[in-house]
N, C-alpha and C. Protein backbone atom coordinates (compact mmCIF):
# COMPACT_ATOMS: atom_id res chain seq x y z
N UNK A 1 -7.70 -59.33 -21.26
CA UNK A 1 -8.80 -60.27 -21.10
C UNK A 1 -9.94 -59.82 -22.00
N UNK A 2 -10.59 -60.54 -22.45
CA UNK A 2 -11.71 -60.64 -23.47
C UNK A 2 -13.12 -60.14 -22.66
N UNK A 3 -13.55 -59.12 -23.03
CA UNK A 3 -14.40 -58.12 -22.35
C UNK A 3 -14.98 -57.81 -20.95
N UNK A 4 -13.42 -57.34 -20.68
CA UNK A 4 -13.42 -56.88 -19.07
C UNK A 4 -14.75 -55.62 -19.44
N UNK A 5 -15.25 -55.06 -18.13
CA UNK A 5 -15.71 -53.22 -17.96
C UNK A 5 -14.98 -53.27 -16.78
N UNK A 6 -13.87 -52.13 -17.20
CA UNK A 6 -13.85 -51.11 -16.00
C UNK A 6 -14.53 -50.84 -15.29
N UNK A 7 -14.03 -50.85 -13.63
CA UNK A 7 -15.18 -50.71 -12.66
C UNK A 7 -14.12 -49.35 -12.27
N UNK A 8 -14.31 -48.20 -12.26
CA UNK A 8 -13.67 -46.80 -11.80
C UNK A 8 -14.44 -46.12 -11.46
N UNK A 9 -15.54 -46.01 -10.99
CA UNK A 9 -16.72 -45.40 -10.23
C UNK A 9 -17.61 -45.82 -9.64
N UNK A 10 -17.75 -45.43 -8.37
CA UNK A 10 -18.61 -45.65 -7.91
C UNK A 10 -20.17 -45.65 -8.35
N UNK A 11 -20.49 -45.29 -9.22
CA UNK A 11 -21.62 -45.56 -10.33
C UNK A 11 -21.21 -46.48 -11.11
N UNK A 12 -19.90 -46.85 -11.56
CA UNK A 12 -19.76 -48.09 -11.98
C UNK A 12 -20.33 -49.49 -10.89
N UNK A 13 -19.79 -49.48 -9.84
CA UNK A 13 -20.38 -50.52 -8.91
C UNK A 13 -21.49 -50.70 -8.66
N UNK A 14 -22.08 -49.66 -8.32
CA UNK A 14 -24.08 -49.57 -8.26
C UNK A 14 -24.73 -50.32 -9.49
N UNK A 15 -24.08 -49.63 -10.76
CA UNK A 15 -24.81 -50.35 -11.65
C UNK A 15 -24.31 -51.96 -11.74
N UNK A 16 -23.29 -52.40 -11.62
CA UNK A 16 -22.88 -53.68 -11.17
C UNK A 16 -24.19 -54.39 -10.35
N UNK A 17 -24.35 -53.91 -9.52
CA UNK A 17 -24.87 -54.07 -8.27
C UNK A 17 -26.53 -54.52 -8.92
N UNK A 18 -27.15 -53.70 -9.86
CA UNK A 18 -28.02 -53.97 -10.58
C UNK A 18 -28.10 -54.96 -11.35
N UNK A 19 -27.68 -54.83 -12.49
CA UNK A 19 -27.43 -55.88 -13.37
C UNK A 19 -27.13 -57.19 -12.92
N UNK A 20 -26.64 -57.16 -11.50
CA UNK A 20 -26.51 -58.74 -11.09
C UNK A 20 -28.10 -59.29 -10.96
N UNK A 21 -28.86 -58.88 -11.26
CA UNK A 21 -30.59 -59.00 -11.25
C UNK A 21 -30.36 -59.83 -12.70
N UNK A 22 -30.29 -59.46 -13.25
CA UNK A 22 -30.28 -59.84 -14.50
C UNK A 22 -29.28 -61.26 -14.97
N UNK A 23 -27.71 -60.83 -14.55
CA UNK A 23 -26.96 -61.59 -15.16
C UNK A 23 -25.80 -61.47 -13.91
N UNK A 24 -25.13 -62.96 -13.52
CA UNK A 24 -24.20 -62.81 -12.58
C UNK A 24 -22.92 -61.64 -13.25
N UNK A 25 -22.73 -61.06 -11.84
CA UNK A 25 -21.18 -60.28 -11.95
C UNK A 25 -20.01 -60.81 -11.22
N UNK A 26 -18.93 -60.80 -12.21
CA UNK A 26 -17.64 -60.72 -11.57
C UNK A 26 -16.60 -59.82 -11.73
N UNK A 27 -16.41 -59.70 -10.16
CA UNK A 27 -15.55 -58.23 -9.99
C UNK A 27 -13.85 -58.62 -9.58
N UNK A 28 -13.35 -58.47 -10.36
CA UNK A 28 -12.02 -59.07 -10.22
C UNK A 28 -10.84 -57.73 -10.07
N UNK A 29 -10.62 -58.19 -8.70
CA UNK A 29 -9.80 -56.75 -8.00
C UNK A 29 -7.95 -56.91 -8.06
N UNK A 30 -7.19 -55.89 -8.91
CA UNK A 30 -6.32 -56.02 -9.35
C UNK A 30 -5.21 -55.37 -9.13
N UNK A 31 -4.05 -56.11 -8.11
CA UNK A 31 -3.20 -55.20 -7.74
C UNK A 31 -2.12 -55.25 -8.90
N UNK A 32 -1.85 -54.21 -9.81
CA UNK A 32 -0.91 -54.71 -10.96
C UNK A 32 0.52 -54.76 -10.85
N UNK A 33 1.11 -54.08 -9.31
CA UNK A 33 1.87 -54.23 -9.15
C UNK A 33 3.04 -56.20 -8.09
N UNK A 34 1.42 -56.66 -8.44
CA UNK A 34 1.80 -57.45 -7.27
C UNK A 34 1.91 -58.97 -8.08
N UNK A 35 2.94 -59.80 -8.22
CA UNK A 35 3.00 -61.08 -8.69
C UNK A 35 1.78 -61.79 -8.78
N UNK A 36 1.39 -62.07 -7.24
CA UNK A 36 0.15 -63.22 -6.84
C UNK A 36 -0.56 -62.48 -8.61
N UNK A 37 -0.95 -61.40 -8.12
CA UNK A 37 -2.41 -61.10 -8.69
C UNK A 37 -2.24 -60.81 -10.06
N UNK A 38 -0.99 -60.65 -10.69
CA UNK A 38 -0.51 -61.00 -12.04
C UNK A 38 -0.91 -62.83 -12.63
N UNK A 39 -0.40 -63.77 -11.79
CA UNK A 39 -0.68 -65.22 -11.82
C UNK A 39 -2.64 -65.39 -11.64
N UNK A 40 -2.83 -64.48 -10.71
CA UNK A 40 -4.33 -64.88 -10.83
C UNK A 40 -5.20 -64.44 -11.87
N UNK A 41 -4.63 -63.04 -12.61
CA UNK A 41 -4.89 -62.89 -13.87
C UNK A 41 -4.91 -63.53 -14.90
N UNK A 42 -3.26 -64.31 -15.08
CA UNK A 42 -3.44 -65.19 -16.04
C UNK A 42 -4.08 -66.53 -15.93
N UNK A 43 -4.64 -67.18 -15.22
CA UNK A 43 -5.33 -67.61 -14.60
C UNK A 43 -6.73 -67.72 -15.08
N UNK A 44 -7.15 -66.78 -15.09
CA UNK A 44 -8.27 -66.47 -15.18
C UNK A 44 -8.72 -66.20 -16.97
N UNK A 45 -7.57 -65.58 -17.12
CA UNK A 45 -7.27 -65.36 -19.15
C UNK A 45 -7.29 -66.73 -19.55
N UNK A 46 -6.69 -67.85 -18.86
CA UNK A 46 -6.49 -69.22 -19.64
C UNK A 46 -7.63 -70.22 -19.30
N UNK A 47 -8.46 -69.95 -18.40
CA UNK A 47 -9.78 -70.14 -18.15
C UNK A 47 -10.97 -69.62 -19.01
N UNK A 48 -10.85 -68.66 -19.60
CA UNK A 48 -12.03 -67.78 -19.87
C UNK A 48 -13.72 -68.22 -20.66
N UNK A 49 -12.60 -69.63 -21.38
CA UNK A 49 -13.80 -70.69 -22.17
C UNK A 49 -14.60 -71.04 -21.01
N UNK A 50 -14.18 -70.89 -19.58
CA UNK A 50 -15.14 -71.98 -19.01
C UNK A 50 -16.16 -71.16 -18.87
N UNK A 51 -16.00 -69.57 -18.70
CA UNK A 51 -16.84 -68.27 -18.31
C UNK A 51 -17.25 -67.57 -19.04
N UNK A 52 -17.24 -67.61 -20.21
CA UNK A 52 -17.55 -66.86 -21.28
C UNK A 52 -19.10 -66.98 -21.54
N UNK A 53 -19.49 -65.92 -21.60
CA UNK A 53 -21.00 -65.70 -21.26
C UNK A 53 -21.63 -65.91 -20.54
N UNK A 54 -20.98 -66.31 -19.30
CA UNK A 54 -21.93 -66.76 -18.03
C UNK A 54 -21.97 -65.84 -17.45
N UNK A 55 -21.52 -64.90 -17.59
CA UNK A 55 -21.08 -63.71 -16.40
C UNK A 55 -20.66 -62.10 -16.90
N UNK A 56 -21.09 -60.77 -16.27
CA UNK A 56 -19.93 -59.64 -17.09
C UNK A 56 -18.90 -60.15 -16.03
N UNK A 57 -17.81 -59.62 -16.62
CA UNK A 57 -16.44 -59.75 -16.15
C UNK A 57 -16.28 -57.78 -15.93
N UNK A 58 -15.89 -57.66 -14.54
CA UNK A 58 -15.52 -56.26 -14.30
C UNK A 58 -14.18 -56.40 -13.70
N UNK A 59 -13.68 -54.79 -14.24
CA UNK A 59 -12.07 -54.98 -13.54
C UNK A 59 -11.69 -54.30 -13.29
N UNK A 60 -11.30 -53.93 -11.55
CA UNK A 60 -10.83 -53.24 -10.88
C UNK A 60 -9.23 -52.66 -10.62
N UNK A 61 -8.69 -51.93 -11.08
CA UNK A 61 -7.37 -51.81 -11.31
C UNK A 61 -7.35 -51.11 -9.55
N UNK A 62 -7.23 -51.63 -8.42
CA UNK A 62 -6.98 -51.17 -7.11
C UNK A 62 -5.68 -49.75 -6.97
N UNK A 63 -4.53 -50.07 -7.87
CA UNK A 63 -3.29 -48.97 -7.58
C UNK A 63 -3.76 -47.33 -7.49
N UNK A 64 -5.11 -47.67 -8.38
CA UNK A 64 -5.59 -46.50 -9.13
C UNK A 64 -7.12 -46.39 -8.72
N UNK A 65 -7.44 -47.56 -8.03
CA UNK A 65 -9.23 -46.89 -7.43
C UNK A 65 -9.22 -48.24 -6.41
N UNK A 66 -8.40 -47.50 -5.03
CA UNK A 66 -8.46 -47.73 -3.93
C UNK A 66 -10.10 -47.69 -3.44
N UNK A 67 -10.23 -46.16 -3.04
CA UNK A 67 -11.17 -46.15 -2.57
C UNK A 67 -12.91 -47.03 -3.60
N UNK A 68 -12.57 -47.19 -4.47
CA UNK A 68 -13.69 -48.50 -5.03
C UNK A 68 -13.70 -49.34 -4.09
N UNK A 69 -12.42 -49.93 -4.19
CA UNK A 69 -12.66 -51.16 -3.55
C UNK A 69 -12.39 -51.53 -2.29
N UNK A 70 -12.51 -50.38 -1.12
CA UNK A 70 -13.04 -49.69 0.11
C UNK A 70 -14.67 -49.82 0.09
N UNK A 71 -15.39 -49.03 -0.96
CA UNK A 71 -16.78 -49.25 -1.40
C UNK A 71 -17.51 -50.71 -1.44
N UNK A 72 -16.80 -51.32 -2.45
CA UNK A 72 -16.96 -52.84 -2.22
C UNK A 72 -17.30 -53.63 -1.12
N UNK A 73 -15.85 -53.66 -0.45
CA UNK A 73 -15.63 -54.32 0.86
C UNK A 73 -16.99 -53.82 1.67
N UNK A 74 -16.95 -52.18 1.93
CA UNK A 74 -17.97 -52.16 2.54
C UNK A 74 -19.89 -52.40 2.67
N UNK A 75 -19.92 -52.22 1.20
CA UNK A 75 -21.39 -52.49 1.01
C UNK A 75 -21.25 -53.93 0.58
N UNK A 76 -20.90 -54.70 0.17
CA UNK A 76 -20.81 -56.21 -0.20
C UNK A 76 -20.46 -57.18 1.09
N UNK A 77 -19.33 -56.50 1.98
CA UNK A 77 -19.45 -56.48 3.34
C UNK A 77 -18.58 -58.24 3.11
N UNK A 78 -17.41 -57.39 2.49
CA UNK A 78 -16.75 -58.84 2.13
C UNK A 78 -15.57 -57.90 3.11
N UNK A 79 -14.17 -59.15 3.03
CA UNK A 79 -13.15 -58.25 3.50
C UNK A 79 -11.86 -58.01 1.88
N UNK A 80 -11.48 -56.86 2.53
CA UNK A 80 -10.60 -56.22 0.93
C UNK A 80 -9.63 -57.79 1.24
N UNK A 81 -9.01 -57.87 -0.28
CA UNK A 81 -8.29 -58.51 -0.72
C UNK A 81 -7.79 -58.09 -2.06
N UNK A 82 -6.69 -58.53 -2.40
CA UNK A 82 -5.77 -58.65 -3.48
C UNK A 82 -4.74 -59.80 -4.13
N UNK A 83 -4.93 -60.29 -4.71
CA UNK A 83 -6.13 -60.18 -5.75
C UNK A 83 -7.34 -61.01 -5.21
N UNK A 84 -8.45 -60.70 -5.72
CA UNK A 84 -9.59 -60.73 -5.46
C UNK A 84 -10.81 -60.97 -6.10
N UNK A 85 -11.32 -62.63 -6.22
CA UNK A 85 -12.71 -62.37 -7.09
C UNK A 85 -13.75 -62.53 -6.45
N UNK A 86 -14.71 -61.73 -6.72
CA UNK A 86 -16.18 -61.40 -6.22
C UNK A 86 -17.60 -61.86 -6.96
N UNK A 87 -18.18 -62.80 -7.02
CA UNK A 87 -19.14 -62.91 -7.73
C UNK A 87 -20.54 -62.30 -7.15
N UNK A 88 -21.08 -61.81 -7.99
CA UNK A 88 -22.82 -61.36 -7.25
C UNK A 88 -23.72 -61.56 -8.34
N UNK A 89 -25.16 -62.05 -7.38
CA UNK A 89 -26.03 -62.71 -7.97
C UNK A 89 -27.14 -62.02 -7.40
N UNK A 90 -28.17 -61.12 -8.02
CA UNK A 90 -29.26 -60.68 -7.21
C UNK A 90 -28.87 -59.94 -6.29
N UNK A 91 -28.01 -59.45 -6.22
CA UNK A 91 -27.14 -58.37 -5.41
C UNK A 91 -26.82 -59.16 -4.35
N UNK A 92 -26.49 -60.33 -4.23
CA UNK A 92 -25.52 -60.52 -3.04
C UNK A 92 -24.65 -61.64 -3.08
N UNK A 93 -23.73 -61.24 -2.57
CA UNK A 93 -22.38 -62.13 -2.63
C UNK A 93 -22.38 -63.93 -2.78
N UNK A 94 -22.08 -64.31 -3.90
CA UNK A 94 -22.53 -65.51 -3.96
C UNK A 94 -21.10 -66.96 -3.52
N UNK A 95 -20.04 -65.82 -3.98
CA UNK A 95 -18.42 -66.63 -3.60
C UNK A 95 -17.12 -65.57 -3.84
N UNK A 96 -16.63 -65.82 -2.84
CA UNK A 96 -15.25 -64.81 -3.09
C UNK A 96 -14.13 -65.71 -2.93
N UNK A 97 -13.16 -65.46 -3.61
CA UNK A 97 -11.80 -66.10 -3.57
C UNK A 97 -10.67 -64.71 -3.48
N UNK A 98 -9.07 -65.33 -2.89
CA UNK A 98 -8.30 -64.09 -2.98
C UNK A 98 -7.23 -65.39 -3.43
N UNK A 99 -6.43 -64.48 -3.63
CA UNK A 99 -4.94 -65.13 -4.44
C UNK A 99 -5.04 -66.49 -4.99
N UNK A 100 -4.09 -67.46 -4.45
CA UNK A 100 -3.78 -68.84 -5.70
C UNK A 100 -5.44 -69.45 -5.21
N UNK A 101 -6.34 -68.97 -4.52
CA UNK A 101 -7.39 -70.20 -4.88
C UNK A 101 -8.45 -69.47 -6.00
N UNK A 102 -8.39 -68.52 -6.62
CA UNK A 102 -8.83 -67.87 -7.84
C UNK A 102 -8.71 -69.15 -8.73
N UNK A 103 -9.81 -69.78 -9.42
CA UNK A 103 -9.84 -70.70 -10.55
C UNK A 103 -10.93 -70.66 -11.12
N UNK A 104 -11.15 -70.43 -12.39
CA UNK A 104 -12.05 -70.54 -13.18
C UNK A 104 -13.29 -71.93 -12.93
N UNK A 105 -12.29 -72.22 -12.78
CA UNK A 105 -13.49 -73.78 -12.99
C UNK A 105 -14.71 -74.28 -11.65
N UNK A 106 -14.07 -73.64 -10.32
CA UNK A 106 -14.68 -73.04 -9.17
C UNK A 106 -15.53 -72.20 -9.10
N UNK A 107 -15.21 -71.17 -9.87
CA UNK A 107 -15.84 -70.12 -9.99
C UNK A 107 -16.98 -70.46 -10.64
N UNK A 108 -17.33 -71.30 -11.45
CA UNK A 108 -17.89 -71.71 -12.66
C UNK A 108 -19.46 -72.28 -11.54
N UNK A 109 -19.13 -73.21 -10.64
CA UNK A 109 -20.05 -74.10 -10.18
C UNK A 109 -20.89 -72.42 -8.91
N UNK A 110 -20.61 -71.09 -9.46
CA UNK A 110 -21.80 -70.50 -8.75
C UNK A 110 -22.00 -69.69 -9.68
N UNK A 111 -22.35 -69.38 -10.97
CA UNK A 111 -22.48 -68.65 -11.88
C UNK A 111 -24.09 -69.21 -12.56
């Protein structure tokens, strides 16, 4: 995908957490072993015109930073999911989607 950031620290998320002051974030949580969230990936890759510059795009590889997105769930105070998109605006949760209802163009009308 066309300029994901790695979210692999928990200082990665905080500063997330900031910058949504500035400019919406989306945190897109990624089980790579799992079909759904392979399809919601591509998904989201064949969408990307609709999002492109509206938003950073962050990306959570879950197999490999569980406890992130433990962090998440808990201070965003969403519930975990896989796959998983998270938007934040001013630091707070503005829309979450998990599996096939992930769509760009949805996503679009809170950005």
């Amino acid at each position: 995908m066309h300029n994901w950031i790695e979210l692999t620290t928990e200082e990665d998320f905080y500063n997330i957490i900031e910058k949504s002051n500035e400019q919406p974030q989306i945190i897109f949580k990624d089980s790579v072993t799992c079909g759904i969230s392979a399809h919601a990936k591509e998904r989201l890759q064949d969408g990307y015109a609709h999002l492109d510059g509206k938003a950073d795009f962050n990306y959570l590889d879950l197999s490999a930073h569980r406890p992130i997105s433990n962090l998440i769930a808990q201070h965003l105070n969403v519930t975990h999911q896989s796959p998983q998109i998270i938007i934040v605006k001013n630091k707070e949760v503005v829309y979450t989607a998990s599996h096939h209802a992930i769509d760009p163009k949805t996503m679009l009308k809170y950005l």
